[in-house]
C-alpha atoms as a PDB file:
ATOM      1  CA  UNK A   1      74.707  72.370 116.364  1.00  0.00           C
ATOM      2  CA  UNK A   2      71.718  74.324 115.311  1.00  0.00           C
ATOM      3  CA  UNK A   3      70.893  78.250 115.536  1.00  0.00           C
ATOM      4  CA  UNK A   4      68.555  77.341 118.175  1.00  0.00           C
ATOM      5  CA  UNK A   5      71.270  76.322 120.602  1.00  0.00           C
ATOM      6  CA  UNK A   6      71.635  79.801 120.912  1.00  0.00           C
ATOM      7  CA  UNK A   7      68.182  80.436 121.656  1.00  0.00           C
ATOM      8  CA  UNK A   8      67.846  77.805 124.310  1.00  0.00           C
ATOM      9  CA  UNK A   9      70.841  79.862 125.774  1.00  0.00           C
ATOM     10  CA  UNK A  10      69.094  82.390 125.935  1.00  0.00           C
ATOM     11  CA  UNK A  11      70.670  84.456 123.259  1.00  0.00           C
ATOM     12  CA  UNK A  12      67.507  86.348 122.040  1.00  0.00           C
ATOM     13  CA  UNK A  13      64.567  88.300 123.233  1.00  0.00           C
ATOM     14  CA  UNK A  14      61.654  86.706 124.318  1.00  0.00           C
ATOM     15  CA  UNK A  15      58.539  86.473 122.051  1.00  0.00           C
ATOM     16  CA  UNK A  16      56.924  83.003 120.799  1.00  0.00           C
ATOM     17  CA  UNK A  17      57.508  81.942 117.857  1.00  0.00           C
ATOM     18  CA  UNK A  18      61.156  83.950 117.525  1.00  0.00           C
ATOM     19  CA  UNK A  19      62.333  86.857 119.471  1.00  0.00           C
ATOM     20  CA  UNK A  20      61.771  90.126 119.133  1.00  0.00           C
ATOM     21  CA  UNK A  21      63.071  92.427 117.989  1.00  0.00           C
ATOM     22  CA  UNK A  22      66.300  90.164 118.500  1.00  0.00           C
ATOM     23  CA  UNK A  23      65.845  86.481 117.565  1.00  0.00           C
ATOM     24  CA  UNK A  24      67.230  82.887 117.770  1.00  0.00           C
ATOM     25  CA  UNK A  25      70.012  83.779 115.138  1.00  0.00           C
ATOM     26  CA  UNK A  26      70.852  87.111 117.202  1.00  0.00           C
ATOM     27  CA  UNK A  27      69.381  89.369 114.092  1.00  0.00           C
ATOM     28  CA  UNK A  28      67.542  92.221 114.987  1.00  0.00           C
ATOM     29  CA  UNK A  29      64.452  93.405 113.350  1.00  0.00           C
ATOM     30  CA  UNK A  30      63.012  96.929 113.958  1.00  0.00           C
ATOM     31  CA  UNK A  31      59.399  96.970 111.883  1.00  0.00           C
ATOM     32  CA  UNK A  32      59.995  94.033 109.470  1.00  0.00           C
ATOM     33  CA  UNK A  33      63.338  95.202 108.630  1.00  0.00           C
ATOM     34  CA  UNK A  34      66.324  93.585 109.922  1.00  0.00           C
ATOM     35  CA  UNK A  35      69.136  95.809 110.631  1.00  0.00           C
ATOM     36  CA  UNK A  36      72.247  93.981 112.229  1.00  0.00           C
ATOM     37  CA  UNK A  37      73.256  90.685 113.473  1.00  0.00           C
ATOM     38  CA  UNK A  38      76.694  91.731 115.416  1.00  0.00           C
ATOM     39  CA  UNK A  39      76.244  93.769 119.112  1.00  0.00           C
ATOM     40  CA  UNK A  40      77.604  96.314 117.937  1.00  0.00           C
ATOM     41  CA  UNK A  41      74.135  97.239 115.357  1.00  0.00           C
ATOM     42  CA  UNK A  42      71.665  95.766 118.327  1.00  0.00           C
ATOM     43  CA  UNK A  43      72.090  92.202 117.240  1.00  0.00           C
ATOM     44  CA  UNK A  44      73.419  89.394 119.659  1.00  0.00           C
ATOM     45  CA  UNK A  45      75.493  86.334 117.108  1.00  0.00           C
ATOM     46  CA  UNK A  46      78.622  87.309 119.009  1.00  0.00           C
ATOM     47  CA  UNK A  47      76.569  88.677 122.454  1.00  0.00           C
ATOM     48  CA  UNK A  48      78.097  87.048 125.891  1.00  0.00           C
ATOM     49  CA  UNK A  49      75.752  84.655 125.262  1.00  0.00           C
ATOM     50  CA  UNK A  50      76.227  83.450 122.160  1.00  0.00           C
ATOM     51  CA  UNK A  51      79.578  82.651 123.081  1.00  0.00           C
ATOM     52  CA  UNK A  52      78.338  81.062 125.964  1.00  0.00           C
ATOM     53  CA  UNK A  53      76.409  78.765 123.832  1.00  0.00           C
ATOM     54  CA  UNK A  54      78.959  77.802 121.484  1.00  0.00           C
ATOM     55  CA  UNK A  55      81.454  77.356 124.022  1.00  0.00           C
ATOM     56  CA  UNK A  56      79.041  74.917 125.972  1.00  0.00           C
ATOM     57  CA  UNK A  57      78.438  73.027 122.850  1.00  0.00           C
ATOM     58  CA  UNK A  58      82.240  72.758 122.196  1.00  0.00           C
ATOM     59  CA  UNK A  59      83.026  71.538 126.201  1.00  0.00           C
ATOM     60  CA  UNK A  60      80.577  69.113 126.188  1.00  0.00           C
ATOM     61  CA  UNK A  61      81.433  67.974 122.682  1.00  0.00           C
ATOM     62  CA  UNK A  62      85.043  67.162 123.412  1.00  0.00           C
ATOM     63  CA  UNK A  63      84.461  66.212 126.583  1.00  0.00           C
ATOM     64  CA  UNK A  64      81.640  63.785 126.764  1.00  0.00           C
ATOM     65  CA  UNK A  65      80.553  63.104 122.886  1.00  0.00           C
ATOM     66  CA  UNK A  66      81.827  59.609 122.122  1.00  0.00           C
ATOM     67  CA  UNK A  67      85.102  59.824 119.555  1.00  0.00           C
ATOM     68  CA  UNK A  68      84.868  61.323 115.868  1.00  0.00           C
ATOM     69  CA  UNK A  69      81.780  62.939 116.689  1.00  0.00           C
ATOM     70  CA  UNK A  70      83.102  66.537 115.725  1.00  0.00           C
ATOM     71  CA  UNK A  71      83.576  65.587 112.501  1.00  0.00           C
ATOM     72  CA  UNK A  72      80.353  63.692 111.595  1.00  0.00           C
ATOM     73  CA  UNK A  73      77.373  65.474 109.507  1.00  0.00           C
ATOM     74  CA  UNK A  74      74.479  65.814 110.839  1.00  0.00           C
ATOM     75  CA  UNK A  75      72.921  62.739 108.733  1.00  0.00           C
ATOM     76  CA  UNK A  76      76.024  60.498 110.316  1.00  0.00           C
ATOM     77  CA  UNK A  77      75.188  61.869 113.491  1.00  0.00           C
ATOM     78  CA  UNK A  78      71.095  61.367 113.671  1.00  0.00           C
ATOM     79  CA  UNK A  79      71.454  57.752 114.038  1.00  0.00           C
ATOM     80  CA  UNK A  80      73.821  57.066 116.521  1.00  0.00           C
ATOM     81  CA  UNK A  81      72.115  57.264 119.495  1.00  0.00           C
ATOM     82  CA  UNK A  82      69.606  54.297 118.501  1.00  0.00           C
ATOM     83  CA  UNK A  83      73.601  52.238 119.027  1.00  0.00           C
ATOM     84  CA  UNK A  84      73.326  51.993 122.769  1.00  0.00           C
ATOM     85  CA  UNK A  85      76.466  54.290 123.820  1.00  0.00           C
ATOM     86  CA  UNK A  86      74.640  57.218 124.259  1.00  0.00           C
ATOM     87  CA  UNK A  87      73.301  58.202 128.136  1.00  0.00           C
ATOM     88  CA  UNK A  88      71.998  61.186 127.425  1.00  0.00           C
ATOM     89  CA  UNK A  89      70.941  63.888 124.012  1.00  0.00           C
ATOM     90  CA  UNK A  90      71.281  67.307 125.123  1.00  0.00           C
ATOM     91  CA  UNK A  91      68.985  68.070 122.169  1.00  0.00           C
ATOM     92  CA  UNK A  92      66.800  66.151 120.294  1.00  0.00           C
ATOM     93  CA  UNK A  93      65.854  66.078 116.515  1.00  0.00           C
ATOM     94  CA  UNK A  94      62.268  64.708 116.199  1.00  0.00           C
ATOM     95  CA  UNK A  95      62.747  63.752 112.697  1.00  0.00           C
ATOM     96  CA  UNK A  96      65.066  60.642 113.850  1.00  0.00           C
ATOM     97  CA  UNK A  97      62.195  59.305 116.214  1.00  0.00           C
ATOM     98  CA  UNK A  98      61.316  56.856 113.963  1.00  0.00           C
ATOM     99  CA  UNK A  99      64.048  55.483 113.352  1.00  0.00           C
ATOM    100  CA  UNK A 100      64.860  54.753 117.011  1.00  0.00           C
ATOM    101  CA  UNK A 101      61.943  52.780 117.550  1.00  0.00           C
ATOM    102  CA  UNK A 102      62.915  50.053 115.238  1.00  0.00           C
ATOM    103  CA  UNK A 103      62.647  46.786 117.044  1.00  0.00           C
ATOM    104  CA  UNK A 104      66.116  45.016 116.493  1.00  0.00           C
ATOM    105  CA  UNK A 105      67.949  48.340 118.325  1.00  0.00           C
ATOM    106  CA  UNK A 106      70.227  47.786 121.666  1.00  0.00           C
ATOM    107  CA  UNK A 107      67.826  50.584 122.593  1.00  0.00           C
ATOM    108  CA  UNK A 108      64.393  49.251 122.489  1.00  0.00           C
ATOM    109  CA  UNK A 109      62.998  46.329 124.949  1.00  0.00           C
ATOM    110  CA  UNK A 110      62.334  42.643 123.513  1.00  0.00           C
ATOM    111  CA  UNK A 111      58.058  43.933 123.383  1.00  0.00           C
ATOM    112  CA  UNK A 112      59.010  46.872 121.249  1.00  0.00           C
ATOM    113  CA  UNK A 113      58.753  49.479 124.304  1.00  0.00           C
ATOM    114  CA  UNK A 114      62.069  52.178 123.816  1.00  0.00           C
ATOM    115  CA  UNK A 115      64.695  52.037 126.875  1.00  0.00           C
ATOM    116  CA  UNK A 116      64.771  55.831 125.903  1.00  0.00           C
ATOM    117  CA  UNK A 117      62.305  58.717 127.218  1.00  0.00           C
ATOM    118  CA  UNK A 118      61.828  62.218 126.230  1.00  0.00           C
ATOM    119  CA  UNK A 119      62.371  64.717 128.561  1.00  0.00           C
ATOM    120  CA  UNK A 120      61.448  68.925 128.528  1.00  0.00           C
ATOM    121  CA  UNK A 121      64.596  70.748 126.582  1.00  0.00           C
ATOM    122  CA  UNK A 122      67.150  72.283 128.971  1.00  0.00           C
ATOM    123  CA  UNK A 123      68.447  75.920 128.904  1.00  0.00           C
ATOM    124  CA  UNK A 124      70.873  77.857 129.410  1.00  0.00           C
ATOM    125  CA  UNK A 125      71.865  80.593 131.956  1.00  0.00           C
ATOM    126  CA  UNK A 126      70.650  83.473 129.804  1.00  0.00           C
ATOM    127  CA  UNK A 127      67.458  81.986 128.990  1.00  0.00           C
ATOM    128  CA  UNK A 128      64.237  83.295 130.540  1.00  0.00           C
ATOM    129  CA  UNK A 129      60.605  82.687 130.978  1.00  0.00           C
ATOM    130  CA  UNK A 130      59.179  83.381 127.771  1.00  0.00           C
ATOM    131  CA  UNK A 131      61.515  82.676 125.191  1.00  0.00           C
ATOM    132  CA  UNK A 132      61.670  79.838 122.915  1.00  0.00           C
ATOM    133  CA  UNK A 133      63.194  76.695 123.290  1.00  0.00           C
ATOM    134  CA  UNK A 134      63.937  74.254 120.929  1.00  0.00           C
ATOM    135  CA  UNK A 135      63.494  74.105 117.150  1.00  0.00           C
ATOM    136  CA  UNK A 136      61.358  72.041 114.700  1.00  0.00           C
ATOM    137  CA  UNK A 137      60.471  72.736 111.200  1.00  0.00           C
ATOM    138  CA  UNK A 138      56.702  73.526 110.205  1.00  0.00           C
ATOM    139  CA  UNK A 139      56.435  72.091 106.426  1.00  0.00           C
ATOM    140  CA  UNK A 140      54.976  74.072 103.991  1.00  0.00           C
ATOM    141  CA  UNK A 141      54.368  74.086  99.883  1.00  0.00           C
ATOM    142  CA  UNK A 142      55.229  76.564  97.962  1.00  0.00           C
ATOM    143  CA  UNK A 143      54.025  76.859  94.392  1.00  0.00           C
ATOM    144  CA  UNK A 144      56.024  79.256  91.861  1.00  0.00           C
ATOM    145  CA  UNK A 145      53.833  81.437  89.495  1.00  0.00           C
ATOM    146  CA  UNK A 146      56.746  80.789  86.937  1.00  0.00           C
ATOM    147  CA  UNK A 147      55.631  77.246  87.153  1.00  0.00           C
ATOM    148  CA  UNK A 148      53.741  76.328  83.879  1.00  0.00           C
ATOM    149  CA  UNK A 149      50.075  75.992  84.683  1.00  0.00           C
ATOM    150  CA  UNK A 150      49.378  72.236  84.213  1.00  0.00           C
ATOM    151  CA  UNK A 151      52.260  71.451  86.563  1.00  0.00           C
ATOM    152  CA  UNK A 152      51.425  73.714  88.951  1.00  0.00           C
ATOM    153  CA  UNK A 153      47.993  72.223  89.142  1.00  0.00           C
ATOM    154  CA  UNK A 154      49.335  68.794  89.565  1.00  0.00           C
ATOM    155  CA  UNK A 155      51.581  69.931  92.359  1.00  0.00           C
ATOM    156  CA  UNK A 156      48.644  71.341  94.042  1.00  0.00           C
ATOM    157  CA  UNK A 157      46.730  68.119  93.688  1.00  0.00           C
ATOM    158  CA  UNK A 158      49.711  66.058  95.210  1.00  0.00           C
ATOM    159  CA  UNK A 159      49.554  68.879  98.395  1.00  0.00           C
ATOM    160  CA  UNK A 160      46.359  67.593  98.941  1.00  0.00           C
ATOM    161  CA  UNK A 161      46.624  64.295  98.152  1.00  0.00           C
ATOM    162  CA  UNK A 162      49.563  64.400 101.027  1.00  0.00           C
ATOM    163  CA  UNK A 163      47.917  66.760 104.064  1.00  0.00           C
ATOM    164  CA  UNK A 164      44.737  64.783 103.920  1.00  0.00           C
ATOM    165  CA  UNK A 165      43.646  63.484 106.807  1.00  0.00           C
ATOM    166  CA  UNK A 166      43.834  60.024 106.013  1.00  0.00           C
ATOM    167  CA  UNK A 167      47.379  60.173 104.331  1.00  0.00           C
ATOM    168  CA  UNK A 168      48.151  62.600 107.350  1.00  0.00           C
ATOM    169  CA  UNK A 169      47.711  59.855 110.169  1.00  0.00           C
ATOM    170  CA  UNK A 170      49.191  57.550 108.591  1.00  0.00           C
ATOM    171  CA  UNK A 171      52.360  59.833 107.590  1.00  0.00           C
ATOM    172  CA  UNK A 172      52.337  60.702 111.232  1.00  0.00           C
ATOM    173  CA  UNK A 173      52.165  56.839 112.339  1.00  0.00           C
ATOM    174  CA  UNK A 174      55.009  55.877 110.130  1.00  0.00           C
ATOM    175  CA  UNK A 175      57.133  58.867 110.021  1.00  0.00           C
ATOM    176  CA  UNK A 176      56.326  60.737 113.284  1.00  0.00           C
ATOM    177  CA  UNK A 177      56.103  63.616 111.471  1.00  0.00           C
ATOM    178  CA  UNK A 178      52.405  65.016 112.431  1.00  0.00           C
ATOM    179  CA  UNK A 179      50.587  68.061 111.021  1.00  0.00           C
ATOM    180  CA  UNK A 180      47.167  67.896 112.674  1.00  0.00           C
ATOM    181  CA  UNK A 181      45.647  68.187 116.244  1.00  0.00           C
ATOM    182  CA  UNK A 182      42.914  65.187 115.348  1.00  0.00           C
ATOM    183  CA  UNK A 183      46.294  63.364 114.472  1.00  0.00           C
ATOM    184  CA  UNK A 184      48.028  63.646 117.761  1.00  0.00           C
ATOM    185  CA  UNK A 185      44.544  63.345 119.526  1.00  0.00           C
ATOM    186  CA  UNK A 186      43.529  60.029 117.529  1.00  0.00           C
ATOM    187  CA  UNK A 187      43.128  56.498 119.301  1.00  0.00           C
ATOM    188  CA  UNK A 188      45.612  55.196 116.627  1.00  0.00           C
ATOM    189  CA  UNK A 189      48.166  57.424 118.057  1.00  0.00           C
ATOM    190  CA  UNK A 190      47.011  56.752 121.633  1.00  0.00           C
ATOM    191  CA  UNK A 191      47.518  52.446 120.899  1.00  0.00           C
ATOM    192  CA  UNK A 192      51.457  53.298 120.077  1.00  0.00           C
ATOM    193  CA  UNK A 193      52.784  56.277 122.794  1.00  0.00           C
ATOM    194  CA  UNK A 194      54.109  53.411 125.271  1.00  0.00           C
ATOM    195  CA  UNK A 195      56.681  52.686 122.218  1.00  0.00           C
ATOM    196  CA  UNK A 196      57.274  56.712 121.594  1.00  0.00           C
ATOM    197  CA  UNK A 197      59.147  57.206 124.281  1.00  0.00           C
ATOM    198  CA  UNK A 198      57.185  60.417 125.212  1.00  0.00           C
ATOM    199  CA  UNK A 199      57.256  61.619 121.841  1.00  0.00           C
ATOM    200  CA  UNK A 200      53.224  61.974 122.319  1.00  0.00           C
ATOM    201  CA  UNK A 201      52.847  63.371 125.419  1.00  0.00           C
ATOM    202  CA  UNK A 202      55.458  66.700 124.601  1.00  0.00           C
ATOM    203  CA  UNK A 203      52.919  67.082 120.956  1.00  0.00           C
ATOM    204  CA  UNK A 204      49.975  67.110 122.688  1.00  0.00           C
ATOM    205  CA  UNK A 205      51.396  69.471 125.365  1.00  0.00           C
ATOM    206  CA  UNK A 206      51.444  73.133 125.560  1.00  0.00           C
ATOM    207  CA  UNK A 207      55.568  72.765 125.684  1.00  0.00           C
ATOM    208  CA  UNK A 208      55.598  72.183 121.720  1.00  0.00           C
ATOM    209  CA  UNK A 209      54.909  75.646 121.257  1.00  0.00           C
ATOM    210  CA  UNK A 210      58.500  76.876 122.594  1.00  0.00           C
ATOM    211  CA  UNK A 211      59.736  74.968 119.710  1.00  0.00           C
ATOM    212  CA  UNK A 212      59.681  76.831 116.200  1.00  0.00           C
ATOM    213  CA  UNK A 213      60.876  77.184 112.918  1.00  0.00           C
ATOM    214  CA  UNK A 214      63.547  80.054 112.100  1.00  0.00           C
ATOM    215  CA  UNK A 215      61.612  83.452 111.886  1.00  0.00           C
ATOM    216  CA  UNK A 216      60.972  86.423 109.658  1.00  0.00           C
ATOM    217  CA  UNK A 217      64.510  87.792 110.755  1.00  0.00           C
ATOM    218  CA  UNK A 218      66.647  86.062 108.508  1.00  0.00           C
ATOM    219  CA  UNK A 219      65.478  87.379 105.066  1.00  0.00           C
ATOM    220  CA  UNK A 220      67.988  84.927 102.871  1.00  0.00           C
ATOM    221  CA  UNK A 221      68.162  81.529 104.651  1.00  0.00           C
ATOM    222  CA  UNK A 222      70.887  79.776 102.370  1.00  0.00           C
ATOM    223  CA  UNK A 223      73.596  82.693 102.316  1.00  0.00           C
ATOM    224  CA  UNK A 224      72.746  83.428 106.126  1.00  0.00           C
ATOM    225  CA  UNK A 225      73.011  79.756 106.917  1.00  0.00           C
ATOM    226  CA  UNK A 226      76.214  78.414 105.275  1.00  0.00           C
ATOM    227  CA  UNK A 227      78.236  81.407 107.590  1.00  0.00           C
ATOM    228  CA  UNK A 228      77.125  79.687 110.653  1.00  0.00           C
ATOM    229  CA  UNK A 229      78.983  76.015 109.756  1.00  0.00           C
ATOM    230  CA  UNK A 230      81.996  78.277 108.286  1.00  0.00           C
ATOM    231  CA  UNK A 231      82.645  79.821 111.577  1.00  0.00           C
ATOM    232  CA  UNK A 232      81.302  77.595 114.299  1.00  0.00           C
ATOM    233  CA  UNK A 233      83.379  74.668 112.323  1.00  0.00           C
ATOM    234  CA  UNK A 234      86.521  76.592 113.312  1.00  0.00           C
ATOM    235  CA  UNK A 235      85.781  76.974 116.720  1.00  0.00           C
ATOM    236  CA  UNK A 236      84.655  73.547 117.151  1.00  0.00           C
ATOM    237  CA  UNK A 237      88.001  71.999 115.283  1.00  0.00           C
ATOM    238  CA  UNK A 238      89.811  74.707 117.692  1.00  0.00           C
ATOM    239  CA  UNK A 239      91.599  76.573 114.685  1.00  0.00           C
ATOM    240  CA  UNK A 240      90.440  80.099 116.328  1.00  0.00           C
ATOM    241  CA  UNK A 241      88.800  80.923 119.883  1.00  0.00           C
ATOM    242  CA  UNK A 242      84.769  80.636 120.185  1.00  0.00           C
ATOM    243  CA  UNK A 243      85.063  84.743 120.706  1.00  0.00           C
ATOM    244  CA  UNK A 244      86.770  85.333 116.947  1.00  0.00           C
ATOM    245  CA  UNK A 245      84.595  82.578 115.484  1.00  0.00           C
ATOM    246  CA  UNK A 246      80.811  84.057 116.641  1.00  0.00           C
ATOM    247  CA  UNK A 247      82.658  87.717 115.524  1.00  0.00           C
ATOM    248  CA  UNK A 248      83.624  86.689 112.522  1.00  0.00           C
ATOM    249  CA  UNK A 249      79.929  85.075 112.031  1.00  0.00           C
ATOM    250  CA  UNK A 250      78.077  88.641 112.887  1.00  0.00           C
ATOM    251  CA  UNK A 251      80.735  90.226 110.406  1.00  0.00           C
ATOM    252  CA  UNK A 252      79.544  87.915 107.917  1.00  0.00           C
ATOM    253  CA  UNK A 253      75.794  88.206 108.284  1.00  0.00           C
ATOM    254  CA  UNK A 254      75.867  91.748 108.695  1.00  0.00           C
ATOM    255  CA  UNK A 255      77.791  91.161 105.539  1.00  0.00           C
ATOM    256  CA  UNK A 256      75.249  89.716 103.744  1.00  0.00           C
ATOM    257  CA  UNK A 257      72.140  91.862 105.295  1.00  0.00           C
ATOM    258  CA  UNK A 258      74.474  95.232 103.809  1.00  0.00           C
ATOM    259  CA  UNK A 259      74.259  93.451 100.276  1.00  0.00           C
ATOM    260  CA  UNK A 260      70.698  92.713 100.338  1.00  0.00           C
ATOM    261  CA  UNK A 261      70.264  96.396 101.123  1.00  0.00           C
ATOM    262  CA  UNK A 262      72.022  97.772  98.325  1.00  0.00           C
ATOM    263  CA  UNK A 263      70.065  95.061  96.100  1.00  0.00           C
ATOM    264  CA  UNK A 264      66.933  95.591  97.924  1.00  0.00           C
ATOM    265  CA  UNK A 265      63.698  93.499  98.002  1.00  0.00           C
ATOM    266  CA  UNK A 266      60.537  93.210  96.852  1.00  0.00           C
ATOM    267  CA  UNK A 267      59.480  94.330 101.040  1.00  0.00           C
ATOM    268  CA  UNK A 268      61.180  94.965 104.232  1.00  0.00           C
ATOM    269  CA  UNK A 269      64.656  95.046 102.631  1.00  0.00           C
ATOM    270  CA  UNK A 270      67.369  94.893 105.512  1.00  0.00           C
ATOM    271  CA  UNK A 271      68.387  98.527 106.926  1.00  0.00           C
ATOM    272  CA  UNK A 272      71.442  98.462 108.513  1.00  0.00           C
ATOM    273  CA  UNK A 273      71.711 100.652 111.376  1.00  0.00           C
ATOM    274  CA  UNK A 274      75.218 101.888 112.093  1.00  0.00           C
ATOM    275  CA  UNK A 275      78.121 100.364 114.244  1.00  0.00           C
ATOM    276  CA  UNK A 276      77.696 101.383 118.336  1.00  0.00           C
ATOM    277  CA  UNK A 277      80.110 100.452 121.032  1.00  0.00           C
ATOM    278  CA  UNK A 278      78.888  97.730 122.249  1.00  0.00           C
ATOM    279  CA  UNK A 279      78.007  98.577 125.486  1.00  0.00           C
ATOM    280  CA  UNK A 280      75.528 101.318 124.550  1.00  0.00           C
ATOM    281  CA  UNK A 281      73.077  98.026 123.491  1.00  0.00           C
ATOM    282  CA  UNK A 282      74.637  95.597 126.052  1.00  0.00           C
ATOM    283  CA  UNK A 283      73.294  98.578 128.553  1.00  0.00           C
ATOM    284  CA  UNK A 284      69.681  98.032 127.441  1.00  0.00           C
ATOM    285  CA  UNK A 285      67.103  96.309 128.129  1.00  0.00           C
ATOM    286  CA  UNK A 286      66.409  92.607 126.364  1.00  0.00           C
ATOM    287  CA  UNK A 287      68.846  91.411 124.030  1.00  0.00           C
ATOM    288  CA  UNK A 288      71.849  91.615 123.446  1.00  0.00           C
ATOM    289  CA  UNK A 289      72.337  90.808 127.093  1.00  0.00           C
ATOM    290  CA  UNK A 290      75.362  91.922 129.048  1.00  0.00           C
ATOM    291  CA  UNK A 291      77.597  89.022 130.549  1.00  0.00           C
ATOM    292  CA  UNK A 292      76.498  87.001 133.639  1.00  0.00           C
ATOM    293  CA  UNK A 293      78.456  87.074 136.898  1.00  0.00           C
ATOM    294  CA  UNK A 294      78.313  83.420 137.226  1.00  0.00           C
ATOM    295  CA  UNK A 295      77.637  81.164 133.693  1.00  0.00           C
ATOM    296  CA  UNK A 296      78.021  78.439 136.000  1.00  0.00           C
ATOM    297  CA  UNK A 297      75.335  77.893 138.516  1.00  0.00           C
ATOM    298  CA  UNK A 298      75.502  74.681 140.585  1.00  0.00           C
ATOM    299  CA  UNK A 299      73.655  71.995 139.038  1.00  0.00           C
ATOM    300  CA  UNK A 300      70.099  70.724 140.107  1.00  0.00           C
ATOM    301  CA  UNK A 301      68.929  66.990 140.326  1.00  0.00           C
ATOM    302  CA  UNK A 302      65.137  66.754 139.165  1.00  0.00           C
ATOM    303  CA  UNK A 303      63.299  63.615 139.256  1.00  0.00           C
ATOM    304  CA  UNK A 304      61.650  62.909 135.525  1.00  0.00           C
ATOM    305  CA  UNK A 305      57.854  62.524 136.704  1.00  0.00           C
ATOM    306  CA  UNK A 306      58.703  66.184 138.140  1.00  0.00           C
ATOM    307  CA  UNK A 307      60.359  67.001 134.868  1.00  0.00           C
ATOM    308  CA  UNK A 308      56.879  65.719 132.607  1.00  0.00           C
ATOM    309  CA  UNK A 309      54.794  68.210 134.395  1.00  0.00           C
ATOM    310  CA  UNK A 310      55.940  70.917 133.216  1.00  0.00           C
ATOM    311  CA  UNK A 311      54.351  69.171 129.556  1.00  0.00           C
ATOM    312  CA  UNK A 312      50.848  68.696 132.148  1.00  0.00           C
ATOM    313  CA  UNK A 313      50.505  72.575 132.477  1.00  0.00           C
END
């Protein structure tokens, strides 16, 4: 589980890299000022389709994930796949790549080629054209003015020591973790897709771009992301319904957003705006969206090759 399960949902508006004014966590933002997570102040954590997403991830969990999997951490989890009982990931954490290509795994051929592929992220009923889909972190460094000078300069000199683009290509080679266009565009890359899986095709495709980092919404990530594994965790273990989980979670981060308004911040300081029946947002246009007739919609059958052109366009 990740917050952008809800945005391949569909949870949030559309707008590339995050959703506005309502993004992948359901927060919305009017200016740069967030102002409510739960319908009820414009957001969408406990919209119809947020609890369609969490509900989806629960059914399938239970139902198809193989045993103890609800209780694993997300390190326990990462490498399980590369054991051979796995058919198919729903979603797909680059950052274990590598280590599913390593040559003594039940999933990779005797010549080193993966029995795995890549294939374009799938999404949910709510989700439209022009709204993210799928989530990958963009690294940056961060150097503290309270750092004392000498060590800040040393810092600085490791940054470049560890973007340059030697040390880059190689980083990307090993860890499949790749920063730069001439990186993903290199013959060194080119010599090693067939064992990727399709790992280089989606990077050098325009389809990487539906896949971003958490936003400019959430203005405290550690207190705003601890509520999510508090409340989704009880839904999952099936202590309360998915409905009183997600509105316990919007409680919460509205919660939060209130304190960091009486606080206040350096800039754009969250504004809460004040509690609505829901339907006077569910009634407008974008997010939070109103429920769907059918959640449901028979499923469709699509060849793979047909699948990999949508990364060709």
């Amino acid at each position: 589980m990740t917050d952008a399960w809800l945005a391949m949902a569909g949870a949030g508006d559309h707008g590339i890299p995050n959703g506005r004014p309502v993004d992948e966590w359901g927060i919305r933002m009017e200016g740069c000022r967030p102002v409510g997570a739960s319908v009820s102040r414009g957001g969408a954590a406990d919209s119809p389709a947020a609890i369609y997403a969490v509900r989806k991830y629960i059914d399938w969990l239970h139902k198809f994930a193989p045993p103890g999997s609800e209780h694993m951490t997300f390190s326990q989890a990462g490498p399980v796949p590369g054991q051979g009982h796995i058919a198919q990931q729903i979603f797909w954490y680059t950052a274990f790549t590598a280590s599913l290509t390593q040559p003594d795994l039940p999933v990779v051929n005797r010549d080193g080629t993966p029995k795995w592929r890549m294939a374009p992220s799938p999404h949910g009923a709510y989700w439209e054209e022009g709204q993210k889909l799928g989530y990958q972190d963009a690294g940056a460094w961060t150097f503290f003015k309270s750092t004392r000078l000498e060590r800040r300069k040393a810092a600085w000199l490791y940054a470049q020591f560890t973007v340059s683009k030697t040390v880059s290509l190689k980083k990307t080679l090993v860890g499949l973790t790749p920063i730069r266009n001439s990186d993903l565009n290199s013959t060194a890359m080119s010599e090693v897709s067939e064992r990727l899986g399709g790992f280089l095709e989606f990077y050098r495709s325009p389809a990487r771009t539906l896949w971003t980092p958490t936003g400019m919404n959430v203005p405290d990530y550690p207190k705003l992301a601890r509520l999510w594994w508090q409340n989704i965790g009880l839904a999952v273990d099936r202590s309360v319904s998915v409905e009183r989980a997600m509105n316990g979670l919007a409680r919460e981060m509205d919660r939060v957003l209130a304190r960091l308004e009486r606080i206040g911040m350096g800039k754009c300081s969250p504004q809460l705006n004040e509690p609505q029946n829901d339907n006077v947002w569910l009634k407008r246009e974008g997010s939070p969206k109103p429920s769907l007739a059918n959640e449901d919609p028979p499923g469709k059958t699509i060849s793979y090759e047909k699948l990999l052109q949508t990364w060709r366009q």
